[in-house]
N, C-alpha and C. Protein backbone atom coordinates (compact mmCIF):
# COMPACT_ATOMS: atom_id res chain seq x y z
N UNK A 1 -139.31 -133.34 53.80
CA UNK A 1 -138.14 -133.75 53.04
C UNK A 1 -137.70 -132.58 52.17
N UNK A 2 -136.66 -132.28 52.27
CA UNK A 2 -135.69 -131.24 51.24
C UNK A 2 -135.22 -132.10 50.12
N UNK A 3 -134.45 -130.95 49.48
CA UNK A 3 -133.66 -131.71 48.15
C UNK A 3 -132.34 -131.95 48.59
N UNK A 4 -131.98 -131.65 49.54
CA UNK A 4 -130.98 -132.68 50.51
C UNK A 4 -130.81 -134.35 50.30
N UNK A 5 -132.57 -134.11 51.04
CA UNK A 5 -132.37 -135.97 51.28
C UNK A 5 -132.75 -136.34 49.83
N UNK A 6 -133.30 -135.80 49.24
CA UNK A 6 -133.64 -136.45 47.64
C UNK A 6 -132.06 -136.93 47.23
N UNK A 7 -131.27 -136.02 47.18
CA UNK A 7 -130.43 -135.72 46.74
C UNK A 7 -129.28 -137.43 47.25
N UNK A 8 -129.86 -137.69 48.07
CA UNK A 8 -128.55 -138.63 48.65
C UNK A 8 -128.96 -140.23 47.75
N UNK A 9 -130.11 -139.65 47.28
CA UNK A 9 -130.15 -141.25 46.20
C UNK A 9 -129.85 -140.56 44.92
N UNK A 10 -129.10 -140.09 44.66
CA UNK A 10 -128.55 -140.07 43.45
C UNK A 10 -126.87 -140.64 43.71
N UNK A 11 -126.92 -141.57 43.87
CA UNK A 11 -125.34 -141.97 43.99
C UNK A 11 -125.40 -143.39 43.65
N UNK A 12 -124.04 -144.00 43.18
CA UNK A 12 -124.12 -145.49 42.68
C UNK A 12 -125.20 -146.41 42.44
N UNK A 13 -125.64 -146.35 43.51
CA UNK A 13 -127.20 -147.32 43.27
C UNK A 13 -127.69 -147.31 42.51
N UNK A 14 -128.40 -145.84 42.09
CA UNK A 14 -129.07 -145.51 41.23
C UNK A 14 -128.13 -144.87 40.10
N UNK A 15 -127.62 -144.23 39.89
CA UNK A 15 -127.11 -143.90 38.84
C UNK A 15 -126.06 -144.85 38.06
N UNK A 16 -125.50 -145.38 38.41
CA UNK A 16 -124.43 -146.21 37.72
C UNK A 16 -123.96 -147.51 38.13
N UNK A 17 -124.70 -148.59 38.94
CA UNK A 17 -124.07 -149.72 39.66
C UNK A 17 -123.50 -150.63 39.03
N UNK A 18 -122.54 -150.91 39.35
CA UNK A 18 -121.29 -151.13 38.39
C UNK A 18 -121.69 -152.89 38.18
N UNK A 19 -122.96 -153.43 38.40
CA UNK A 19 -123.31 -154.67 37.78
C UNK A 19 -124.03 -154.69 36.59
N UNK A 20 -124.62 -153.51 35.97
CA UNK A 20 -125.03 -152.84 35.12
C UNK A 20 -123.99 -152.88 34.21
N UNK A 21 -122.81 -152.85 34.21
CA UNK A 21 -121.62 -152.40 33.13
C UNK A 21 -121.44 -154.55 32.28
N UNK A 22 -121.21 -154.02 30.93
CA UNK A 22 -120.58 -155.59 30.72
C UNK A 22 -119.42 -155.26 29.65
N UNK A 23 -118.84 -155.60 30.17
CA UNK A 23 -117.23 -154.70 29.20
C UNK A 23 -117.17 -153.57 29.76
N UNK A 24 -117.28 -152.66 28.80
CA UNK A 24 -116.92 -151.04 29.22
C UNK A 24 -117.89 -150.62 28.71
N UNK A 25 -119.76 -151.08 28.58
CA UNK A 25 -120.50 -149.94 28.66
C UNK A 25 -121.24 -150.74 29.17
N UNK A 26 -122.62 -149.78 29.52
CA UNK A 26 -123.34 -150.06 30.36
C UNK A 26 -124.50 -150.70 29.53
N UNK A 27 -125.36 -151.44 30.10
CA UNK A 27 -126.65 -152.18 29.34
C UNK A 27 -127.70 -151.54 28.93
N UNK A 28 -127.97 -149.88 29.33
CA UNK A 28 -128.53 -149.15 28.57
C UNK A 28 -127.96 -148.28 27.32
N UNK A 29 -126.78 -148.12 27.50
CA UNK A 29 -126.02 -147.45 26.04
C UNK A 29 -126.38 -148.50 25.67
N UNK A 30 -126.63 -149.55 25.28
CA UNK A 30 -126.60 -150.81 23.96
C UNK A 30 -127.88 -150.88 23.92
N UNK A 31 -128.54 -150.92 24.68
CA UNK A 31 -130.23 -150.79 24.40
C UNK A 31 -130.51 -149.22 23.57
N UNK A 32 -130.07 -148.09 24.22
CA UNK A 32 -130.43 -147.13 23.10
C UNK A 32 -129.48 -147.35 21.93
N UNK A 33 -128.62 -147.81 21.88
CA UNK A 33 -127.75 -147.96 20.38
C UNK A 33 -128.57 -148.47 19.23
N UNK A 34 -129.40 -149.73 19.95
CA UNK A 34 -130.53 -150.53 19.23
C UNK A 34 -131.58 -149.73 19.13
N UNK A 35 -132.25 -148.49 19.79
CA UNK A 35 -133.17 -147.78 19.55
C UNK A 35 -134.25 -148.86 20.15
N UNK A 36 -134.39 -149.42 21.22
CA UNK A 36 -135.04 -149.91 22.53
C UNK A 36 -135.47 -148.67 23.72
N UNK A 37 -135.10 -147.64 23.27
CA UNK A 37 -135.25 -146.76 24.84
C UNK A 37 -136.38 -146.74 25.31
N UNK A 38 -137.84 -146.45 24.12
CA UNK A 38 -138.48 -145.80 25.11
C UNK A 38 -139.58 -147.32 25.63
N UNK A 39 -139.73 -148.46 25.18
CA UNK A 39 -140.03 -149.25 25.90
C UNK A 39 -139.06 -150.01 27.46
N UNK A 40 -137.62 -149.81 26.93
CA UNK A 40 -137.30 -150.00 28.50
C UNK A 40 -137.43 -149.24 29.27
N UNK A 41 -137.13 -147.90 29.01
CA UNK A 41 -137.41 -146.45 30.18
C UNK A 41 -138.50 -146.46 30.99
N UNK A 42 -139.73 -146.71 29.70
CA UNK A 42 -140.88 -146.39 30.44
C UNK A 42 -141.02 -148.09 31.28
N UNK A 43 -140.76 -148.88 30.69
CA UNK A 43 -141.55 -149.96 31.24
C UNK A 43 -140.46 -150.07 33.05
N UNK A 44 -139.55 -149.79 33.08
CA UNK A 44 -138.48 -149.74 34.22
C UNK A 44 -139.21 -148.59 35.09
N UNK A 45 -139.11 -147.54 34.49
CA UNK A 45 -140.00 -146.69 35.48
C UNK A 45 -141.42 -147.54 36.13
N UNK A 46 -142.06 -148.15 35.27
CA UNK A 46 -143.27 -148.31 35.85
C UNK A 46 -143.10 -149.77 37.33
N UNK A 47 -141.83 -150.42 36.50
CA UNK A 47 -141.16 -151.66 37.22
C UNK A 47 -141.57 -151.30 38.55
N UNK A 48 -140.45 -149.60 38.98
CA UNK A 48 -139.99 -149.33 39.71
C UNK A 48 -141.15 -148.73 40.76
N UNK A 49 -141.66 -147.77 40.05
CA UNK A 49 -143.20 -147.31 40.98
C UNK A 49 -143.89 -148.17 41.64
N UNK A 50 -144.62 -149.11 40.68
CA UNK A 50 -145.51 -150.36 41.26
C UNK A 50 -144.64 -150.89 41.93
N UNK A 51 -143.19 -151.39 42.54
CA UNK A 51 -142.91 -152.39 43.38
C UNK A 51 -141.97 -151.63 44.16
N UNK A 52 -142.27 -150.16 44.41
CA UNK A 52 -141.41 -149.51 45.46
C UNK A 52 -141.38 -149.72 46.86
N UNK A 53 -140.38 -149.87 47.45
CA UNK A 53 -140.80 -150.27 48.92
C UNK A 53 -141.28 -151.89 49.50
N UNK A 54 -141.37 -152.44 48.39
CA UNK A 54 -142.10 -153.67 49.15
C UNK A 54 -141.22 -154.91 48.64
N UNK A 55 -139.38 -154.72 48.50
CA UNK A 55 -138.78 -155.79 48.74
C UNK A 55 -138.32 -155.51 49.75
N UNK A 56 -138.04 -153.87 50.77
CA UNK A 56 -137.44 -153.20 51.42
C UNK A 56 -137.87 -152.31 51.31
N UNK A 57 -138.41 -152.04 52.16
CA UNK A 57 -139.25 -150.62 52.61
C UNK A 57 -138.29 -149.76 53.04
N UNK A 58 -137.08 -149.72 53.20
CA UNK A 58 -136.34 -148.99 53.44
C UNK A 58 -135.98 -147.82 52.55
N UNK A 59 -136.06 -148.73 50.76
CA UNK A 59 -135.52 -148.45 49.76
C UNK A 59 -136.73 -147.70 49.10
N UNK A 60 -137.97 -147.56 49.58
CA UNK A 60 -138.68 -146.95 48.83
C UNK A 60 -138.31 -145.78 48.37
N UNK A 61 -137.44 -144.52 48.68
CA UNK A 61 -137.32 -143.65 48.15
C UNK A 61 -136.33 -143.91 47.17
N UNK A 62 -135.46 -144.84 47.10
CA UNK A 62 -134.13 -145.53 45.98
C UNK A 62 -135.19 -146.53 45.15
N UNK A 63 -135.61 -146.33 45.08
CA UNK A 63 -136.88 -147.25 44.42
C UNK A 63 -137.09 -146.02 43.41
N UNK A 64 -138.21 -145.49 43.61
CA UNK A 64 -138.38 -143.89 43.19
C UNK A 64 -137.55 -143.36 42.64
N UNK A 65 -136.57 -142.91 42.99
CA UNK A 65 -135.22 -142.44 42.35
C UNK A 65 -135.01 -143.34 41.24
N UNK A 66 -135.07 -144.55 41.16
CA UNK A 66 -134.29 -145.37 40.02
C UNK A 66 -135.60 -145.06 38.89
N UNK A 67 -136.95 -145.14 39.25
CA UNK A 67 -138.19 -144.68 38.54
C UNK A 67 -137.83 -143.37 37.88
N UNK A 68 -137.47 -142.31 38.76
CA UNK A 68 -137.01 -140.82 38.21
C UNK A 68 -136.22 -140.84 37.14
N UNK A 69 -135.26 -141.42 37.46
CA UNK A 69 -133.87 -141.74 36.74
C UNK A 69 -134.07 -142.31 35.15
N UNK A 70 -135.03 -143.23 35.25
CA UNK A 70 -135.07 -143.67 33.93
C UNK A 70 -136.61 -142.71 33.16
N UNK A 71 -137.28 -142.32 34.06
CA UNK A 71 -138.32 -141.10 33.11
C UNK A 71 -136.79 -139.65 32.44
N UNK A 72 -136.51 -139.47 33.76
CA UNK A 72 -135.37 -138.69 33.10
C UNK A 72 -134.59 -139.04 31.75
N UNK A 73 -134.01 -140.01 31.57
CA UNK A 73 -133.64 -140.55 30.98
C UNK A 73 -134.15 -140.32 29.23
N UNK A 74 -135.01 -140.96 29.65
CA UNK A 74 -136.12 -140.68 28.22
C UNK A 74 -136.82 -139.68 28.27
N UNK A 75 -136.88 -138.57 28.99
CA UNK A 75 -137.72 -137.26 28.47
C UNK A 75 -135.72 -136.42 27.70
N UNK A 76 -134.63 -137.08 28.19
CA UNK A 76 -133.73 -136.06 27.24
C UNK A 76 -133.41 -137.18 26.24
N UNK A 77 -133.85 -138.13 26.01
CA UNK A 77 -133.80 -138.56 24.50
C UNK A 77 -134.73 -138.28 23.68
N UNK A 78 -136.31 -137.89 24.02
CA UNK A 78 -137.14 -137.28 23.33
C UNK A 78 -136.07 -135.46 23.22
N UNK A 79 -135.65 -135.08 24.01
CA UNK A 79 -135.06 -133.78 23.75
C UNK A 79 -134.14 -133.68 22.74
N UNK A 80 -133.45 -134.67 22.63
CA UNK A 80 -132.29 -134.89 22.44
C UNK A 80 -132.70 -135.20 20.34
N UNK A 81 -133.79 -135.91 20.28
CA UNK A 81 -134.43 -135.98 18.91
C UNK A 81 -134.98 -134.79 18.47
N UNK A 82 -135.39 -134.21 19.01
CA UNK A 82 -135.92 -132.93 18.47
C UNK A 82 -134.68 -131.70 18.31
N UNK A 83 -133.27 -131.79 18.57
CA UNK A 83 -132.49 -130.80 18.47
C UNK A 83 -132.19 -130.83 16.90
């Protein structure tokens, strides 16, 4: 695998699926607004690891990705506190 195919789960699914939105922001801007991040981040990442692949094995790598996505997530809000 290249960063090609990595690369093709970074799109809607994972990054922004528009069932996620309620009004005009998304359900994690209001969770970090409340200062909730790093128990949903981490606990979503872990969601995502432990049950990758096994509603749809297809999705295991969009599984993963959504895991990435939210460690990402919270390693630049730890960045993001320390500036």
């Amino acid at each position: 695998m290249n960063n090609e195919d990595i690369t093709l789960f970074n799109d809607e699914n994972v990054q922004h699926p528009s069932y996620y939105n309620t009004g005009n922001i998304e359900v994690i801007d209001y969770i970090e607004d409340n200062q909730w991040t790093e128990g949903f981040c981490l606990g979503n990442a872990i969601k995502y690891i432990s049950r990758a692949g096994k509603k749809d094995p297809a999705k295991k790598i969009e599984d993963l990705s959504k895991a990435r996505w939210y460690l990402d997530r919270y390693i630049q809000h730890l960045v993001d506190k320390e500036s």
